[in-house]
Protein backbone atom coordinates (compact mmCIF):
# COMPACT_ATOMS: atom_id res chain seq x y z
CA UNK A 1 0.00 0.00 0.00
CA UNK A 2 1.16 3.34 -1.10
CA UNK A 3 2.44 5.66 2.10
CA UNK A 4 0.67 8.96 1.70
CA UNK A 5 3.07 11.55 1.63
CA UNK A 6 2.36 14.81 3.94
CA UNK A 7 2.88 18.40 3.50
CA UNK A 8 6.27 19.60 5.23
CA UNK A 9 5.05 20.86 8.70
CA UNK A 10 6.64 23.01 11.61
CA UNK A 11 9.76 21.29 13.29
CA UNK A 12 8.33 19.84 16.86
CA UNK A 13 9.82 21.40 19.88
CA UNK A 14 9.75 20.46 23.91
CA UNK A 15 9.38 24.13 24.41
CA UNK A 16 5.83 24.65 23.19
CA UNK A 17 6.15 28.45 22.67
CA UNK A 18 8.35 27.86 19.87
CA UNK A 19 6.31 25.29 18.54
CA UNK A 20 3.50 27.54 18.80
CA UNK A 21 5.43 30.07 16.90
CA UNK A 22 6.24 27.73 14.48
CA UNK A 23 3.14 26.66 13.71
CA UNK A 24 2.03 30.17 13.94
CA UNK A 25 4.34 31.35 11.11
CA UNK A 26 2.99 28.16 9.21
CA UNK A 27 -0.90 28.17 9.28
CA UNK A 28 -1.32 32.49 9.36
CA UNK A 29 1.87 33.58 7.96
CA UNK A 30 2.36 30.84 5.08
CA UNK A 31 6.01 30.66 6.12
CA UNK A 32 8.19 28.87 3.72
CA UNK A 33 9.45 25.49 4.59
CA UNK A 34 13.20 26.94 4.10
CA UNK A 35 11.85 29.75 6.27
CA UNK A 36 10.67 27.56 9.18
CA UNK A 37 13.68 25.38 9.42
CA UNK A 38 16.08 28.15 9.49
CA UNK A 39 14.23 29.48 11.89
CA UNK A 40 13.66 26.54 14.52
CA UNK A 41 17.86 25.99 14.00
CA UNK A 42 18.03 29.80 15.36
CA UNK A 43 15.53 29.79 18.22
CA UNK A 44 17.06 26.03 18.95
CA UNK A 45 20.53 27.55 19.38
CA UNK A 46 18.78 30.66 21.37
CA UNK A 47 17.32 27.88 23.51
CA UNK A 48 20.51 26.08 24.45
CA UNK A 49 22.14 29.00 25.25
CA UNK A 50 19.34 30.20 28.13
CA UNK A 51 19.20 26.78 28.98
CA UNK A 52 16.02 26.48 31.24
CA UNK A 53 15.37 30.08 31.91
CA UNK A 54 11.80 31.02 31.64
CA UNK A 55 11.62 33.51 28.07
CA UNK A 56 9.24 36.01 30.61
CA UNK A 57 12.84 35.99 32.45
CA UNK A 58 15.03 37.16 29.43
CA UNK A 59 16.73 40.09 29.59
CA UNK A 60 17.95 42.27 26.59
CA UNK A 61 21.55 41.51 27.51
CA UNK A 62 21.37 38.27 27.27
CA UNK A 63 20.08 38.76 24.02
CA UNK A 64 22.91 40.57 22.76
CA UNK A 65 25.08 38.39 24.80
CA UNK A 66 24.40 35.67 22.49
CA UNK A 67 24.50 37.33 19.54
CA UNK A 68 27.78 38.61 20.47
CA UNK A 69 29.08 35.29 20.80
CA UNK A 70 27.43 34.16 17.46
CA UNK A 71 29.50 36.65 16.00
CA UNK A 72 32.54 35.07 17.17
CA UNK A 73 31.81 32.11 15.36
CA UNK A 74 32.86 33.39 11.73
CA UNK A 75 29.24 33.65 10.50
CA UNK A 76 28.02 35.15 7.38
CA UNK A 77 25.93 38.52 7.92
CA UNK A 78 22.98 36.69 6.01
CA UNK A 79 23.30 34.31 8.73
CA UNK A 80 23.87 36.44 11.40
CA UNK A 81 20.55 39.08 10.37
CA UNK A 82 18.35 35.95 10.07
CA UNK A 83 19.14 35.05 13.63
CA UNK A 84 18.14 38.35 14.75
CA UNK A 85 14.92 38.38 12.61
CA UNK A 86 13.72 35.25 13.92
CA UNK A 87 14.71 36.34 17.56
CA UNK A 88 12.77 39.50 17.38
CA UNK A 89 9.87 37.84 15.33
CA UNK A 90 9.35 35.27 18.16
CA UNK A 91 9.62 37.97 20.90
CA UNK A 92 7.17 39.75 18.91
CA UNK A 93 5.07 36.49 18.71
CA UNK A 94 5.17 36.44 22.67
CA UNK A 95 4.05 39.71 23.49
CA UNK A 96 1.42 39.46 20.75
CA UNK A 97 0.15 36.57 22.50
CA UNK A 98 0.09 38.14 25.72
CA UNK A 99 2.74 36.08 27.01
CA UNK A 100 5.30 38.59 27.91
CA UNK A 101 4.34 42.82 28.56
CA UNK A 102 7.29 43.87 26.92
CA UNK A 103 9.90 42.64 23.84
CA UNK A 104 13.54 42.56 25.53
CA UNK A 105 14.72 41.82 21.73
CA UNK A 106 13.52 44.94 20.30
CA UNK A 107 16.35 46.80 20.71
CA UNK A 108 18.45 43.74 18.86
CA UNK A 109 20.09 45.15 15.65
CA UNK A 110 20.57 43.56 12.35
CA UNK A 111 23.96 43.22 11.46
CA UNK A 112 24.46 45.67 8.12
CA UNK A 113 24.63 43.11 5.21
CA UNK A 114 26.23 43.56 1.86
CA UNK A 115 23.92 44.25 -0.76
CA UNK A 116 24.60 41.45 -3.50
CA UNK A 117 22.35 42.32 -7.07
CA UNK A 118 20.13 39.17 -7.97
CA UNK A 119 20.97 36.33 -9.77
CA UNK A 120 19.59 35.83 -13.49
CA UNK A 121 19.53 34.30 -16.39
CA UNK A 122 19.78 36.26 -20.32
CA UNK A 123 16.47 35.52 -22.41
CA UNK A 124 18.33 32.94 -24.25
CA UNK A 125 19.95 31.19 -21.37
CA UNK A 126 16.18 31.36 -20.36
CA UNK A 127 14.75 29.60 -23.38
CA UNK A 128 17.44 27.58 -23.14
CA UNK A 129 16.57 25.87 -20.01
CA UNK A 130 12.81 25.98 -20.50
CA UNK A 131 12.92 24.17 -24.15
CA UNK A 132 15.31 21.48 -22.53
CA UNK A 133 12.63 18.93 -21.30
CA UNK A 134 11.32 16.92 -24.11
CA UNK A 135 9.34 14.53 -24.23
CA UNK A 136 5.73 13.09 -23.46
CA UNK A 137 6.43 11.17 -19.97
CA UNK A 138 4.52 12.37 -17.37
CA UNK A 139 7.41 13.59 -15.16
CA UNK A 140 8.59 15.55 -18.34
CA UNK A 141 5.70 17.01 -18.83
CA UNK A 142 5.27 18.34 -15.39
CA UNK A 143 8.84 19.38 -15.26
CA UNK A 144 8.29 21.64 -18.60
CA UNK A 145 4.84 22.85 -16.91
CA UNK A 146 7.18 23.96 -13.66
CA UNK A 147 9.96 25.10 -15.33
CA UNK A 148 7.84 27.84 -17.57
CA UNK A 149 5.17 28.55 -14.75
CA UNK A 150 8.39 29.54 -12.72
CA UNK A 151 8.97 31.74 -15.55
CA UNK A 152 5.91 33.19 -16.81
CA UNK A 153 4.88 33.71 -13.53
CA UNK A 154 7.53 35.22 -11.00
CA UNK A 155 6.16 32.94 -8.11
CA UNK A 156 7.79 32.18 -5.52
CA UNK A 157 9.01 28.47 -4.91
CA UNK A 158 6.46 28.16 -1.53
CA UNK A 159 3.57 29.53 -4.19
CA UNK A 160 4.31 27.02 -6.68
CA UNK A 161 4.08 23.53 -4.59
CA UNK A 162 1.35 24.89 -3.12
CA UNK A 163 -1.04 25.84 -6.67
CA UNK A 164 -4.31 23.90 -6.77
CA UNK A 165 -5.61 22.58 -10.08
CA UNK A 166 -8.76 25.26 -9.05
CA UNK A 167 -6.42 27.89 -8.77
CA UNK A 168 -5.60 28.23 -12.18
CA UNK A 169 -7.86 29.40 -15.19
CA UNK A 170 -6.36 27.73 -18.14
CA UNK A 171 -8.98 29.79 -20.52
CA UNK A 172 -8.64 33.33 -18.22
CA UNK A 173 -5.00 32.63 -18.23
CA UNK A 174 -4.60 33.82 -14.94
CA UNK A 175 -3.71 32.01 -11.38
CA UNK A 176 -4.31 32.86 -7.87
CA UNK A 177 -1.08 32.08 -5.97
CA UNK A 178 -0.91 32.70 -2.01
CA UNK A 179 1.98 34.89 -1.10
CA UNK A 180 3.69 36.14 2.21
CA UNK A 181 1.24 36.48 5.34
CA UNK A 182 -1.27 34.87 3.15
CA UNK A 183 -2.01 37.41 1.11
CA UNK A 184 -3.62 36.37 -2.45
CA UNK A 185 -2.95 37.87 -5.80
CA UNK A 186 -3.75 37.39 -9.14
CA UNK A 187 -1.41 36.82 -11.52
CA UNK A 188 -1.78 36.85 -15.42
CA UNK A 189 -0.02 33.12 -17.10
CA UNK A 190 1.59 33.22 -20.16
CA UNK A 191 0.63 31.29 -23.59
CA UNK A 192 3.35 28.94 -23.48
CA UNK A 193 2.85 27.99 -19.87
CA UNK A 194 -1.12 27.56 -19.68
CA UNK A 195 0.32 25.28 -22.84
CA UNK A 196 2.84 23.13 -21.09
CA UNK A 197 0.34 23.17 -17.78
CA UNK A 198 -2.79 21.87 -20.15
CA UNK A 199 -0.32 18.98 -22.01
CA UNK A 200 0.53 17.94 -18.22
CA UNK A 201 -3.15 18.15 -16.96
CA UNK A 202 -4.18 15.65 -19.78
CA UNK A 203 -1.10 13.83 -19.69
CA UNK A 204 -2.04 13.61 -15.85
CA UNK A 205 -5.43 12.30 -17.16
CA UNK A 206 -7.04 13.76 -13.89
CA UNK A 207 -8.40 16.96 -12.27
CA UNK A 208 -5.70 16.03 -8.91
CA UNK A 209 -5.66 12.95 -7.21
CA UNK A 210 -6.63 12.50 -3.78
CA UNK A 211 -3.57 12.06 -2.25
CA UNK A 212 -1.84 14.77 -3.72
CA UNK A 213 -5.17 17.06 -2.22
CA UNK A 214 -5.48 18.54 -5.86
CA UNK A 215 -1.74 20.04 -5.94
CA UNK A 216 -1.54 21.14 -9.68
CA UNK A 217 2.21 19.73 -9.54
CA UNK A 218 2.39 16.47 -8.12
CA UNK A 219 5.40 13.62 -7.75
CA UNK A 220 4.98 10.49 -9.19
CA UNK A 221 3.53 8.70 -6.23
CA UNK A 222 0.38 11.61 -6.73
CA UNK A 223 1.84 13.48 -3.74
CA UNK A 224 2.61 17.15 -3.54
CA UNK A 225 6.07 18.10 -4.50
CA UNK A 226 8.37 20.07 -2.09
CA UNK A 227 10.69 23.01 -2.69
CA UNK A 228 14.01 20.63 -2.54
CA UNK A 229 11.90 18.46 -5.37
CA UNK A 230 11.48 21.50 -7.44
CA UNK A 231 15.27 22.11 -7.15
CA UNK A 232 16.80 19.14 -7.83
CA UNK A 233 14.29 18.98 -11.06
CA UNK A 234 16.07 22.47 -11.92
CA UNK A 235 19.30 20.99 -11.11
CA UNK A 236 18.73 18.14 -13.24
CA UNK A 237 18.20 20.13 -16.22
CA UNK A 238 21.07 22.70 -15.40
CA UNK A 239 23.38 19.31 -16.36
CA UNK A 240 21.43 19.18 -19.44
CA UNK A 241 21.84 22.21 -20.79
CA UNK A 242 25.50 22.97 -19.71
CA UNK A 243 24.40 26.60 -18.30
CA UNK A 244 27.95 27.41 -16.60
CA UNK A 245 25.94 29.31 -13.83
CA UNK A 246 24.65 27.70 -10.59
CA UNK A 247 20.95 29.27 -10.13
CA UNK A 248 18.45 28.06 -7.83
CA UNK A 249 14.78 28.10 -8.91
CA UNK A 250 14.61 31.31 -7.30
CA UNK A 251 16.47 32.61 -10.15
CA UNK A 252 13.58 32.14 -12.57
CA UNK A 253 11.99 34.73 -10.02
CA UNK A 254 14.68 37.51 -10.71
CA UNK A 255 14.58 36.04 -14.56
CA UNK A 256 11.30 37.48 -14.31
CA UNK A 257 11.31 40.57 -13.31
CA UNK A 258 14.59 41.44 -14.85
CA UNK A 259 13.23 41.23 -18.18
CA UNK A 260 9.58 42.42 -17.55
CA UNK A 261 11.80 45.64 -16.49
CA UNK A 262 14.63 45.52 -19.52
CA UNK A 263 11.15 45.64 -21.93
CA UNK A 264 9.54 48.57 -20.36
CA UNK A 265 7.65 47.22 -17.32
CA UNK A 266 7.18 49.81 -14.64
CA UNK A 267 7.89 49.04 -11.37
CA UNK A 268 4.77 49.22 -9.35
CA UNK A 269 3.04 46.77 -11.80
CA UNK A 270 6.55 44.10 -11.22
CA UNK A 271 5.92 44.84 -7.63
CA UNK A 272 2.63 43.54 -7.76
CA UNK A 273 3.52 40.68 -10.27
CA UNK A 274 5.71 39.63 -7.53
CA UNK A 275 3.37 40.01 -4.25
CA UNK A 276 5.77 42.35 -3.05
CA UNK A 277 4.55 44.77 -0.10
CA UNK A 278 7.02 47.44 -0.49
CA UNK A 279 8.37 48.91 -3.71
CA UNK A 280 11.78 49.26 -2.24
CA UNK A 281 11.80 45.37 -2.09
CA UNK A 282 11.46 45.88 -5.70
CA UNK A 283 14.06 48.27 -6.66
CA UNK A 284 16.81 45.48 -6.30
CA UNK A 285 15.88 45.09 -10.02
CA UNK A 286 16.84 48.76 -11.02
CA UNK A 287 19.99 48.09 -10.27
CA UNK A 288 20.42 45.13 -12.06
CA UNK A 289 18.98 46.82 -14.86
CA UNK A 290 21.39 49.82 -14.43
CA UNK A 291 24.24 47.71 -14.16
CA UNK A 292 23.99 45.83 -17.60
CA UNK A 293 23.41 49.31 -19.11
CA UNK A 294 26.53 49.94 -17.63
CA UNK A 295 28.26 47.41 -19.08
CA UNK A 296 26.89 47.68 -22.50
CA UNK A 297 28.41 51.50 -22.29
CA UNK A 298 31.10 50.50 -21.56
CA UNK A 299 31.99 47.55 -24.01
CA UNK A 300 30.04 50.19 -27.04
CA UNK A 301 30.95 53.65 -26.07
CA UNK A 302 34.28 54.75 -27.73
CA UNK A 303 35.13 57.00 -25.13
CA UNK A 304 33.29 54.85 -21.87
């Protein structure tokens, strides 16, 4: 008998506030898988080094006392501003739930990190990649369908594994994706993916099966994919292709709205292509625009 395989759920802790929190960032934030192990790794290492104090007991200095000493260990500043974030975000949690009167981790400050421009691939390298699965198996089909939904969409990873056949309108050619403190949006599909997802659908020969709970992408087994499944499809088709650059699906993302922007895009209507909530999330992509203008200047221009 087939094992039915479950949706990734918060990490289980003996401390049952940051299970609660957890499960809190799961079920009414729509936290990330990725999101919510990183983040019961931080609060586990917070834990350890309070030992059994009582979190209505913390004190701000202890707080920075173990952030000083997590500098010390030759951390990168992604890492290091992620373990702040969750800190404060579960401090936040417990005052919110009215378990402590005041947030001893407010005054915690994320280290300054250095701003690194987006990784992306050129429209070719794009079509590239996307025209590489061929073929009418079933698992080729639904790669193709993920690999160009990725693209014609902008969705995130976490918005893609969870897509239900219902939320997408093959003849509107739009899907509703749920975003970031479960906020939905709707977002337009392109031609060639509402294409590749229809070929899969009847490939499929099904409307979702009941084990995979109606997940428009599903494994082989009818179960809903994860994000490490959707990577190690990319992955697979990287070595295909020979693309010298390492991406992760994420890429596809910045692919996106890269060249939505290069064609004229403005960018309120990419930030709301991309469920961002503030435009300055956004602007990473004028810079990534301004420096390949930069570049073509100065390879064209004879006196650059």
């Amino acid at each position: 008998m087939m094992r039915k395989q479950q949706p990734a759920e918060a990490p289980r802790f003996a401390d049952r506030h940051i299970e609660k929190f957890l499960n809190y960032l799961k079920l009414e934030r729509n936290a990330s898988a990725h999101t919510l192990r990183n983040y019961a790794k931080d609060l586990s290492l917070l834990r350890q080094e309070l030992g059994d104090s009582p979190w209505e007991g913390v004190r701000s200095i202890a707080l920075r006392q173990f952030m000083a000493k997590e500098r010390t260990r030759n951390l990168s500043k992604a890492t290091l501003a992620r373990r702040v974030a969750a800190i404060r975000s579960f401090f936040r949690f417990l005052c919110r739930d009215g378990y402590l009167s005041s947030n001893p981790a407010a005054a915690l400050i994320r280290p300054k990190q250095d701003r690194h421009l987006p990784q992306f691939l050129s429209v070719e390298e794009t079509t590239h990649l996307l025209e590489t699965p061929q073929g009418e198996a079933l698992a080729t089909l639904r790669d193709r369908a993920i690999l160009e939904t990725l693209y014609s969409t902008g969705l995130r990873v976490s918005e893609l594994v969870s897509l239900k056949v219902r939320d997408v309108d093959l003849i509107g050619g739009t899907l509703r994706a749920v975003g970031k403190g479960r906020k939905e949006r709707l977002v337009p599909v392109g031609s060639f993916s509402l294409k590749a997802i229809g070929r899969y659908l009847k490939g499929r020969g099904e409307k979702g099966s009941s084990e995979g709970g109606g997940h428009l992408f599903q494994n082989l087994r009818g179960g809903p994919l994860t994000d490490r499944s959707v990577r190690r499809i990319l992955n697979r088709y990287l070595v295909q292709t020979s693309l010298a650059k390492k991406i992760s699906p994420h890429a596809l993302r910045h692919s996106f709205a890269t060249h939505l922007l290069d064609r004229g895009a403005d960018l309120r209507s990419v930030q709301e292509l991309l469920g961002h909530s503030s435009l300055t999330t956004t602007q990473i992509y004028t810079h990534v625009t301004t420096e390949r203008l930069k570049r073509v200047y100065a390879q064209s221009h004879p006196r650059a």
